[in-house]
C-alpha atoms as a PDB file:
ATOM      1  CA  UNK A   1      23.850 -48.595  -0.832  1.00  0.00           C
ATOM      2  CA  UNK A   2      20.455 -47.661   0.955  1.00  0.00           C
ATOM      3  CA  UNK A   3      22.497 -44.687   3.047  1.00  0.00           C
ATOM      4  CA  UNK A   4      24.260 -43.598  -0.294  1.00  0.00           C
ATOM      5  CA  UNK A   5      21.167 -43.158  -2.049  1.00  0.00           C
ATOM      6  CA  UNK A   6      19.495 -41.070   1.014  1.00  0.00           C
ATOM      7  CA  UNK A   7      22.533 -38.550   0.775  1.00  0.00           C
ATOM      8  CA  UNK A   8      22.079 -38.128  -2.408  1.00  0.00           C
ATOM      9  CA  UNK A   9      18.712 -37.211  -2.169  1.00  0.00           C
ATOM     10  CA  UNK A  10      19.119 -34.734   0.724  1.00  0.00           C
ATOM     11  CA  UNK A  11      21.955 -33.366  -1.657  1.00  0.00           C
ATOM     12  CA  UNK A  12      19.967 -32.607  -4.322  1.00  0.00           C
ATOM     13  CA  UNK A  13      16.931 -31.331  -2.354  1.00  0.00           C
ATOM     14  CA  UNK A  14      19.164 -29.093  -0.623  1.00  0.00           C
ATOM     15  CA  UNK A  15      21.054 -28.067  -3.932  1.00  0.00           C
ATOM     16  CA  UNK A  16      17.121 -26.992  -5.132  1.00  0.00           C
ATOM     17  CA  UNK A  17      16.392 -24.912  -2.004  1.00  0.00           C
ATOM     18  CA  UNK A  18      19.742 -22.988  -2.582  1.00  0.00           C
ATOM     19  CA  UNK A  19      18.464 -22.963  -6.741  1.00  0.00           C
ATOM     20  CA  UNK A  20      15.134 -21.766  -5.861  1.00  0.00           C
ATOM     21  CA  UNK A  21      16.750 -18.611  -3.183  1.00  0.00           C
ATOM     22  CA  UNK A  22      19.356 -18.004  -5.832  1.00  0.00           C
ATOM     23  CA  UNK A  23      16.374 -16.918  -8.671  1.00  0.00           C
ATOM     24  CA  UNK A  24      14.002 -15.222  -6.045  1.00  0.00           C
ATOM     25  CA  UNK A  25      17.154 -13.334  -5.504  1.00  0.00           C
ATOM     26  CA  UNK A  26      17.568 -12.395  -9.477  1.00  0.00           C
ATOM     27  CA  UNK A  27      13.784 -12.055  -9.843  1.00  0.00           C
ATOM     28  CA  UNK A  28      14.065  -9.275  -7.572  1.00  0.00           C
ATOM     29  CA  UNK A  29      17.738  -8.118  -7.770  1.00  0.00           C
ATOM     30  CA  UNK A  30      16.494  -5.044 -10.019  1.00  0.00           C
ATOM     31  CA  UNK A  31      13.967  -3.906  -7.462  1.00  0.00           C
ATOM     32  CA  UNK A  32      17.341  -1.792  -5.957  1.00  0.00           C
ATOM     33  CA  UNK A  33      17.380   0.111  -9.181  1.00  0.00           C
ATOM     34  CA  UNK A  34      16.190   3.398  -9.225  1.00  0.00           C
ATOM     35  CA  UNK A  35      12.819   4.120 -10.638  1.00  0.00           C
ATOM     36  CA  UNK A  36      11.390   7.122 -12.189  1.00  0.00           C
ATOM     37  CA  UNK A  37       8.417   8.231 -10.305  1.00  0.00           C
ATOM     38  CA  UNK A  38       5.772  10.404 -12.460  1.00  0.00           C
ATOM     39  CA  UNK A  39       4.483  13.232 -11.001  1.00  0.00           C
ATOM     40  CA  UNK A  40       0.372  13.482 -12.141  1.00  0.00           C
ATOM     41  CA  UNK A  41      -0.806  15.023  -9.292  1.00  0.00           C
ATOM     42  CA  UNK A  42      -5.030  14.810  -8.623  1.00  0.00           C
ATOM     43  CA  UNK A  43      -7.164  17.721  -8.197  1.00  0.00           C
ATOM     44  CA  UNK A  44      -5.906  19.242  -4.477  1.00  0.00           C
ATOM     45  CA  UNK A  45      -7.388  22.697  -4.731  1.00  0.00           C
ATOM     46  CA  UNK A  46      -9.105  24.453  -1.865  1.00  0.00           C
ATOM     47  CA  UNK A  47     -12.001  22.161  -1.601  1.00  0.00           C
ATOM     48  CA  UNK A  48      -9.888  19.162  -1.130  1.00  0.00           C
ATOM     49  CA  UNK A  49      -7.654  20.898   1.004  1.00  0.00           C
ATOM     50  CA  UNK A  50     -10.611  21.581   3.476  1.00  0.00           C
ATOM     51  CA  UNK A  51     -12.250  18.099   3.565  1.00  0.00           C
ATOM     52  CA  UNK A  52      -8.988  16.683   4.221  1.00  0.00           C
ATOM     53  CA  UNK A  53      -8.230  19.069   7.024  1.00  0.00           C
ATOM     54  CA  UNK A  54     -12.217  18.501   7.923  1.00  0.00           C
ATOM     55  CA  UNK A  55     -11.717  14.665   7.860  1.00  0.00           C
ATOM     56  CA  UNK A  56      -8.719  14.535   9.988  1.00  0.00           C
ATOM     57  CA  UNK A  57     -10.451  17.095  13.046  1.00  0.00           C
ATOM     58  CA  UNK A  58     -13.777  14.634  12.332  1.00  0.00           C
ATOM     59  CA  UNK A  59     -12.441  11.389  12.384  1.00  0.00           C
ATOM     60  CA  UNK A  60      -9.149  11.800  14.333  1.00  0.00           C
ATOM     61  CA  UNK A  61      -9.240  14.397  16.303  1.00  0.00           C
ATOM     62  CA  UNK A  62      -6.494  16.585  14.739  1.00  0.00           C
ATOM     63  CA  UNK A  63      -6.590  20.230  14.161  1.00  0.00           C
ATOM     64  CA  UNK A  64      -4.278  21.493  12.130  1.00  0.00           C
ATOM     65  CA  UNK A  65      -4.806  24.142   9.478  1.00  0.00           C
ATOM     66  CA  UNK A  66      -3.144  22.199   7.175  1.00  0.00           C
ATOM     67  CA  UNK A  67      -3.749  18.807   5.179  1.00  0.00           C
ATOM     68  CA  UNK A  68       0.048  17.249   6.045  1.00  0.00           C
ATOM     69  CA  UNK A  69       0.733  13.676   7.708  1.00  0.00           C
ATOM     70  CA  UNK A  70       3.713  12.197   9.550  1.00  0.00           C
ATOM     71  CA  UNK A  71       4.419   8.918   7.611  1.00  0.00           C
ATOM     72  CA  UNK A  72       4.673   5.720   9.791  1.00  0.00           C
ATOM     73  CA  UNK A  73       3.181   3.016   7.498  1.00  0.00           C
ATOM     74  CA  UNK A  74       3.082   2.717   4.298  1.00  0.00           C
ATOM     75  CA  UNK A  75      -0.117   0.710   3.055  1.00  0.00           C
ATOM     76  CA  UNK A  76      -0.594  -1.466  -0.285  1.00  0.00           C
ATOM     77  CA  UNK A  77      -4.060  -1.391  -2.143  1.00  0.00           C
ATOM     78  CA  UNK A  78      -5.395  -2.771  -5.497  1.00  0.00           C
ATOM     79  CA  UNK A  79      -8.102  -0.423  -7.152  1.00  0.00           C
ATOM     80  CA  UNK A  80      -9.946  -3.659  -9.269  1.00  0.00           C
ATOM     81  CA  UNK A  81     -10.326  -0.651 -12.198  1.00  0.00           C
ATOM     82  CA  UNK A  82      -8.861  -1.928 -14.961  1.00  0.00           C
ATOM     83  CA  UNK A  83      -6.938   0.916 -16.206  1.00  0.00           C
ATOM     84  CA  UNK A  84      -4.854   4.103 -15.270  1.00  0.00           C
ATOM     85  CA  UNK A  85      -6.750   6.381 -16.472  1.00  0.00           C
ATOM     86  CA  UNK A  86     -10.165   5.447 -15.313  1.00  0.00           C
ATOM     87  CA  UNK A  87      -8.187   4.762 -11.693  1.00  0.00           C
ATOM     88  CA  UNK A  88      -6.869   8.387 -11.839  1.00  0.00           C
ATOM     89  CA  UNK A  89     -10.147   9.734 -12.740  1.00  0.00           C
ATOM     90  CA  UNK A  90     -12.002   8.439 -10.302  1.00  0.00           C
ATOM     91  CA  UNK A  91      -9.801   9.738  -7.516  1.00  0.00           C
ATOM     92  CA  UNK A  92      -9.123  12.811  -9.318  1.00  0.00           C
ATOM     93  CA  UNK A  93     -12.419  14.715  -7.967  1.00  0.00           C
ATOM     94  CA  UNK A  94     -12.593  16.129  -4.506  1.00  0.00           C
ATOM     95  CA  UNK A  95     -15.172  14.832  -3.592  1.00  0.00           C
ATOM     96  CA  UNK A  96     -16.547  11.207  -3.588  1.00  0.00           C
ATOM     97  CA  UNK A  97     -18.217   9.941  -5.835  1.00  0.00           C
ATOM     98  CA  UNK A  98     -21.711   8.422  -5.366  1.00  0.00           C
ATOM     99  CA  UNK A  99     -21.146   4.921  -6.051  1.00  0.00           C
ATOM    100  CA  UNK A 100     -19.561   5.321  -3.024  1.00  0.00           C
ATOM    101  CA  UNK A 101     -22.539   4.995  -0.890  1.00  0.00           C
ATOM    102  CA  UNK A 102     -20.638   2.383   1.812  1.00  0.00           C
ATOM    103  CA  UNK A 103     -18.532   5.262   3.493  1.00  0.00           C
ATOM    104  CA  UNK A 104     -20.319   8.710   1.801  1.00  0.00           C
ATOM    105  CA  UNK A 105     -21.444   8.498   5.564  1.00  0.00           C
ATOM    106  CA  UNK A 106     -17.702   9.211   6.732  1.00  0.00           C
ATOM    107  CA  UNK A 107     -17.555  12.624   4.946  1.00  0.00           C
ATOM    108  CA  UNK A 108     -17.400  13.819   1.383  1.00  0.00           C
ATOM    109  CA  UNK A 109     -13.499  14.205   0.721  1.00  0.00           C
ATOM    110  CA  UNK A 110     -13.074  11.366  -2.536  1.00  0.00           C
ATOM    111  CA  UNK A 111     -11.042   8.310  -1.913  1.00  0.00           C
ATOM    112  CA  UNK A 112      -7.447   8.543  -3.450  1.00  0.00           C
ATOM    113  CA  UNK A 113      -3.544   7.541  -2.682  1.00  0.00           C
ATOM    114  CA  UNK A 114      -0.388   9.006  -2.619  1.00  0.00           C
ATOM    115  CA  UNK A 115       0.937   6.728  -5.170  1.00  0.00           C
ATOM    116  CA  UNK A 116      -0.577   4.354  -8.225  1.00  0.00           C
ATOM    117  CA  UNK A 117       1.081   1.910  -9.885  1.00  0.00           C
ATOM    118  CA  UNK A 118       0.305   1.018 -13.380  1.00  0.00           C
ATOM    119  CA  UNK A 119      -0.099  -2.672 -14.911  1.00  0.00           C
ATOM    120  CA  UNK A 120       3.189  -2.117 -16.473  1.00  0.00           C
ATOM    121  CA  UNK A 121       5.334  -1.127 -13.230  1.00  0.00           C
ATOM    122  CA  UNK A 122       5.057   2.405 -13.836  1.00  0.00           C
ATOM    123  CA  UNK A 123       4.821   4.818 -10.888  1.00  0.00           C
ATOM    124  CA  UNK A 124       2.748   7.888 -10.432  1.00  0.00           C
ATOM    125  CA  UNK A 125       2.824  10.562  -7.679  1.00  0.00           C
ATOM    126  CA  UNK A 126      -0.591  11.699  -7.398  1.00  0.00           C
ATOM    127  CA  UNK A 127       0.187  13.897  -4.172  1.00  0.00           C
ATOM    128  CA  UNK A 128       2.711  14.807  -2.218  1.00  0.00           C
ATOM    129  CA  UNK A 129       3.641  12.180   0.376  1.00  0.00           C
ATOM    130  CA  UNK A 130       2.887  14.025   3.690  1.00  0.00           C
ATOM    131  CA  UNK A 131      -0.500  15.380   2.295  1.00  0.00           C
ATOM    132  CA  UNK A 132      -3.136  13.150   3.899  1.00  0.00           C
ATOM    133  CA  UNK A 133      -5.246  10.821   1.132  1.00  0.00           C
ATOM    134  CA  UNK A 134      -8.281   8.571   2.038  1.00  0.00           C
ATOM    135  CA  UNK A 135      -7.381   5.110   1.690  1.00  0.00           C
ATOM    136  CA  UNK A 136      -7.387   3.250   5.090  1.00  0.00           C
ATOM    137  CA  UNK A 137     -10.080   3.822   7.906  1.00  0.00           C
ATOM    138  CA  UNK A 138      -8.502   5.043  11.381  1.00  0.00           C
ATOM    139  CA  UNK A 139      -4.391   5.370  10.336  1.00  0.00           C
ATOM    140  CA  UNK A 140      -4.632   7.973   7.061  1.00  0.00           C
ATOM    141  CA  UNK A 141      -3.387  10.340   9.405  1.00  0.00           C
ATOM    142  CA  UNK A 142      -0.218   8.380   9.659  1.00  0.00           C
ATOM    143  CA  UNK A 143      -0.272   6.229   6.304  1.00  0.00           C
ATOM    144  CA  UNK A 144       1.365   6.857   2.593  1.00  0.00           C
ATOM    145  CA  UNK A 145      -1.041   5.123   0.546  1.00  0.00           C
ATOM    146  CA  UNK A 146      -0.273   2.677  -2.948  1.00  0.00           C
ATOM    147  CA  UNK A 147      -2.698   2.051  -5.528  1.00  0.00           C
ATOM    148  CA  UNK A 148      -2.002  -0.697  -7.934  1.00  0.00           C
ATOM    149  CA  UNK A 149      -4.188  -0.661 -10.981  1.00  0.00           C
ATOM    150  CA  UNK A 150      -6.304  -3.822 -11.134  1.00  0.00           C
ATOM    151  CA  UNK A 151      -6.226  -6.959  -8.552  1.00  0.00           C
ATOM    152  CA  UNK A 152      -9.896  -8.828 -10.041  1.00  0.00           C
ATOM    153  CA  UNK A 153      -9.494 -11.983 -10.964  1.00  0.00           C
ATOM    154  CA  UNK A 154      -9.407 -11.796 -14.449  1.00  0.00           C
ATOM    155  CA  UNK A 155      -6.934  -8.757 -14.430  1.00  0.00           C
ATOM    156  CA  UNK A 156      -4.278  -9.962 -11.096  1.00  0.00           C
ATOM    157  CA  UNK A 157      -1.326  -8.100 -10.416  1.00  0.00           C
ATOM    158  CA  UNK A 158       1.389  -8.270 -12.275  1.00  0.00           C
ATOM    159  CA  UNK A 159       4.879  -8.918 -11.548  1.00  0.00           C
ATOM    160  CA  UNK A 160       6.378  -5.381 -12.668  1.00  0.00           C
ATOM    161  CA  UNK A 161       3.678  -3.825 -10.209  1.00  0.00           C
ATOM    162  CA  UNK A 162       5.183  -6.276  -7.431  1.00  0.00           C
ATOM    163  CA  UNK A 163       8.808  -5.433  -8.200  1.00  0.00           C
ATOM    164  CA  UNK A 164       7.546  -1.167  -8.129  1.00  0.00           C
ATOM    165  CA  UNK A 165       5.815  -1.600  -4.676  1.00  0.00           C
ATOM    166  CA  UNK A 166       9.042  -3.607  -3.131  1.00  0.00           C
ATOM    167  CA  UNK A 167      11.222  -0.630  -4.500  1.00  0.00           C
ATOM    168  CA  UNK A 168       9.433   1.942  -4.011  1.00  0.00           C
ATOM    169  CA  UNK A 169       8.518   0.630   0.187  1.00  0.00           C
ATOM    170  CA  UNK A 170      12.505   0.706   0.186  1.00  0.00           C
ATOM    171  CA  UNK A 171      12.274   3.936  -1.127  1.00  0.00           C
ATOM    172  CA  UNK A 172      10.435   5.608   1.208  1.00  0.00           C
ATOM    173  CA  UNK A 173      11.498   3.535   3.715  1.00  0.00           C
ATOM    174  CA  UNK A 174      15.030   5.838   3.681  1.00  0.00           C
ATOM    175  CA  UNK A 175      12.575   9.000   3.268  1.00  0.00           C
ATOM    176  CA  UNK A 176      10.717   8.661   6.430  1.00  0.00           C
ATOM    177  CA  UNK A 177      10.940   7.127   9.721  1.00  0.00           C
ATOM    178  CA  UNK A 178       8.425   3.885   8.580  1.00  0.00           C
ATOM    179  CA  UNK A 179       7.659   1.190  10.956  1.00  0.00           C
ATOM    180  CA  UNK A 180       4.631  -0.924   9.685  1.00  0.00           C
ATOM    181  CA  UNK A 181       4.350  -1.937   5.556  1.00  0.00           C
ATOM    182  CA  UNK A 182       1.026  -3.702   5.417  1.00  0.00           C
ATOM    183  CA  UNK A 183      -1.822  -4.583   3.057  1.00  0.00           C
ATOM    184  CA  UNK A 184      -5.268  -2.879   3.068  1.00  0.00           C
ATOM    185  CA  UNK A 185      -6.585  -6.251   3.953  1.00  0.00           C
ATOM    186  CA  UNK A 186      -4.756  -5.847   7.797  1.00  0.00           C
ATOM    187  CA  UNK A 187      -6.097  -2.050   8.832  1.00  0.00           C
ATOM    188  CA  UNK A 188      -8.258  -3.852  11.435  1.00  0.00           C
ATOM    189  CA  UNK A 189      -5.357  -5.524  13.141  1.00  0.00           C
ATOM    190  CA  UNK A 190      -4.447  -1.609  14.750  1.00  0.00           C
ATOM    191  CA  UNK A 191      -7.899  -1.240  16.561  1.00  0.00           C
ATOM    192  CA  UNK A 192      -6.545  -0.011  19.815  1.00  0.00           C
ATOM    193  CA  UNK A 193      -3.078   0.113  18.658  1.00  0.00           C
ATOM    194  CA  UNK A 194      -1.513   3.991  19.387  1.00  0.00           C
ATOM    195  CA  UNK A 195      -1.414   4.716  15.923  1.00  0.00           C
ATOM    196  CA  UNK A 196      -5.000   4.495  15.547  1.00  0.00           C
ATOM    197  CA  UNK A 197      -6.856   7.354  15.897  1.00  0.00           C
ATOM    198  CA  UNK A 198     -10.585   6.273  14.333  1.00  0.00           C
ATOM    199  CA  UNK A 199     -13.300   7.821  16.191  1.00  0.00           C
ATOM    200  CA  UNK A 200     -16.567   6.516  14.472  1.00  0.00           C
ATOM    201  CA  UNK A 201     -16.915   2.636  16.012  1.00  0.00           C
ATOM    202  CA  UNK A 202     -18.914   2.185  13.122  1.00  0.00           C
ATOM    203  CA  UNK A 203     -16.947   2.746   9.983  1.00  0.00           C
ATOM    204  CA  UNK A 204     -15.559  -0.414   9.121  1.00  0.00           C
ATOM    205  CA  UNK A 205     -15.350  -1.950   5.317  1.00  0.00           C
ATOM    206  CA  UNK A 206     -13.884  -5.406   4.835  1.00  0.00           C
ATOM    207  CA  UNK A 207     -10.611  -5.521   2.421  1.00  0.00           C
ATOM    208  CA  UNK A 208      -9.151  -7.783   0.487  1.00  0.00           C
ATOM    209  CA  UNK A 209      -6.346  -5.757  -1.273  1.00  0.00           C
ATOM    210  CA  UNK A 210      -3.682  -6.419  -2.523  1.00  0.00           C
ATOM    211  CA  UNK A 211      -3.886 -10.006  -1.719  1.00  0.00           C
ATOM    212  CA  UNK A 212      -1.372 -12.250   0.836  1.00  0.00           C
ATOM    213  CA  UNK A 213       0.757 -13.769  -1.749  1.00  0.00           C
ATOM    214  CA  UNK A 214       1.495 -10.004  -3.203  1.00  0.00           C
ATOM    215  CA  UNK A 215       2.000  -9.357   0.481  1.00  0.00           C
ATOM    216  CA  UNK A 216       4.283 -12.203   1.667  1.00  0.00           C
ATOM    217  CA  UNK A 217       6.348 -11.659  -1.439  1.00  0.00           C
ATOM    218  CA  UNK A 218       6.861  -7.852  -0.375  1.00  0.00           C
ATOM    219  CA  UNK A 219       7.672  -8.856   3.061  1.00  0.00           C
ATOM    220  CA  UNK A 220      10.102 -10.992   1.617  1.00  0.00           C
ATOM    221  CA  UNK A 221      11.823  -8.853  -0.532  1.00  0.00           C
ATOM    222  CA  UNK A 222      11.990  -5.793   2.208  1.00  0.00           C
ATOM    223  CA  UNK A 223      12.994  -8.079   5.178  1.00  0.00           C
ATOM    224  CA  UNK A 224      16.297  -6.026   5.430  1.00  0.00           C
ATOM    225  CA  UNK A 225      13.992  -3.069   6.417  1.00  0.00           C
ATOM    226  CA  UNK A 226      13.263  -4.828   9.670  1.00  0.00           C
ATOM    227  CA  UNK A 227      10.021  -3.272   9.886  1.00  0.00           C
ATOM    228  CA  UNK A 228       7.699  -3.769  13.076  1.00  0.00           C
ATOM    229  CA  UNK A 229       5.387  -6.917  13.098  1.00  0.00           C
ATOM    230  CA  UNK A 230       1.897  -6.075  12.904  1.00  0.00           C
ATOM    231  CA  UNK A 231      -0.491  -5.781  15.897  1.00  0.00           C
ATOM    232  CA  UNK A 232      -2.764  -8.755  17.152  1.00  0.00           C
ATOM    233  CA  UNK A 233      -0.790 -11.545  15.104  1.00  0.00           C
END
């Protein structure tokens, strides 16, 4: 009776692990559909054009006469602004703006993304992708950038931002030869990796963005990708 009763149970536990893949599976079945992206591109004029091509001789030691990347990571932000517009405007400017102060030692070209993605799963192309934004210390040269509007505590990420970023890494995934997907949060892990190119020792920020559950669930859902592990983990 006792050995009856102990299949039973490993039965049913095993018939919850196969419930519980089976609706992470449906949850995220829809991420394969395709998305519109928005095109509202940011201010890129001549000024920004410079600082970028400034920031990449100054901090990475490129010269080039123009602003363009080589994706090979894609990295996943939260801006803690509450809304899209007041996200957009902030990065919309050229240069940074002074509340700021932490990195306004690092040069004058504004923070800003490739990408943003709204509260409500919608996603915006700010740039084009091989134009270089300011997002992550030491890999911009070599990283497409997402913004996802919010990520406090009283305003958390949503699910329709979570299923945008898993498409849209698949997306650009097939665009461009990517091998690392990774949260702001992990930057520090490429110190002395080949892909980073940082040469100021002393511009560092600490990250949080965009959190390791929104992370593991991305890594989850883009497993297929076989993307390279991360440095130093």
């Amino acid at each position: 009776m006792r050995v009856l009763k102990t299949k039973s149970i490993k039965l049913l536990l095993i018939k919850n692990r196969l419930l519980l893949i089976l609706i992470f599976s449906i949850i995220f079945s829809n991420c394969s559909v395709q998305k519109p992206i928005i095109d509202k591109p940011i201010i890129f004029d001549d000024q920004r054009k410079s600082l970028t091509i400034e920031y990449l001789e100054n901090h990475y030691g490129i010269k080039q006469k123009e602003p363009t990347i080589i994706p090979k990571m894609i990295v996943l932000h939260w801006t803690v602004i509450p809304t899209f517009e007041d996200s957009f405007d902030f990065f919309n400017n050229a240069t940074l703006s002074i509340t700021r102060g932490d990195i306004s030692g690092a040069g004058s070209l504004n923070v800003s993304s490739q990408f943003m993605v709204d509260r409500d799963g919608t996603i915006y192309r700010l740039m084009p992708e091989t134009n270089m934004a300011r997002h992550v210390i030491g890999l911009n040269h070599c990283a497409i950038g997402i913004e996802n509007i919010g990520g406090s505590e009283d305003l958390p990420l949503t699910e329709h931002q979570l299923k945008s970023n898993i498409w849209l890494v698949k997306y650009l995934s097939k665009k461009y030869d990517i091998d690392y997907v990774i949260g702001h949060y992990e930057y520090t892990l490429f110190e002395n990796h080949e892909l980073w190119l940082e040469k100021d020792d002393g511009y560092r920020t600490e990250k949080t963005d965009p959190g390791v559950d929104f992370m593991d669930k991305v890594r989850i859902a883009t497993k297929s990708m076989n993307f390279k592990p991360l440095p130093n983990k």
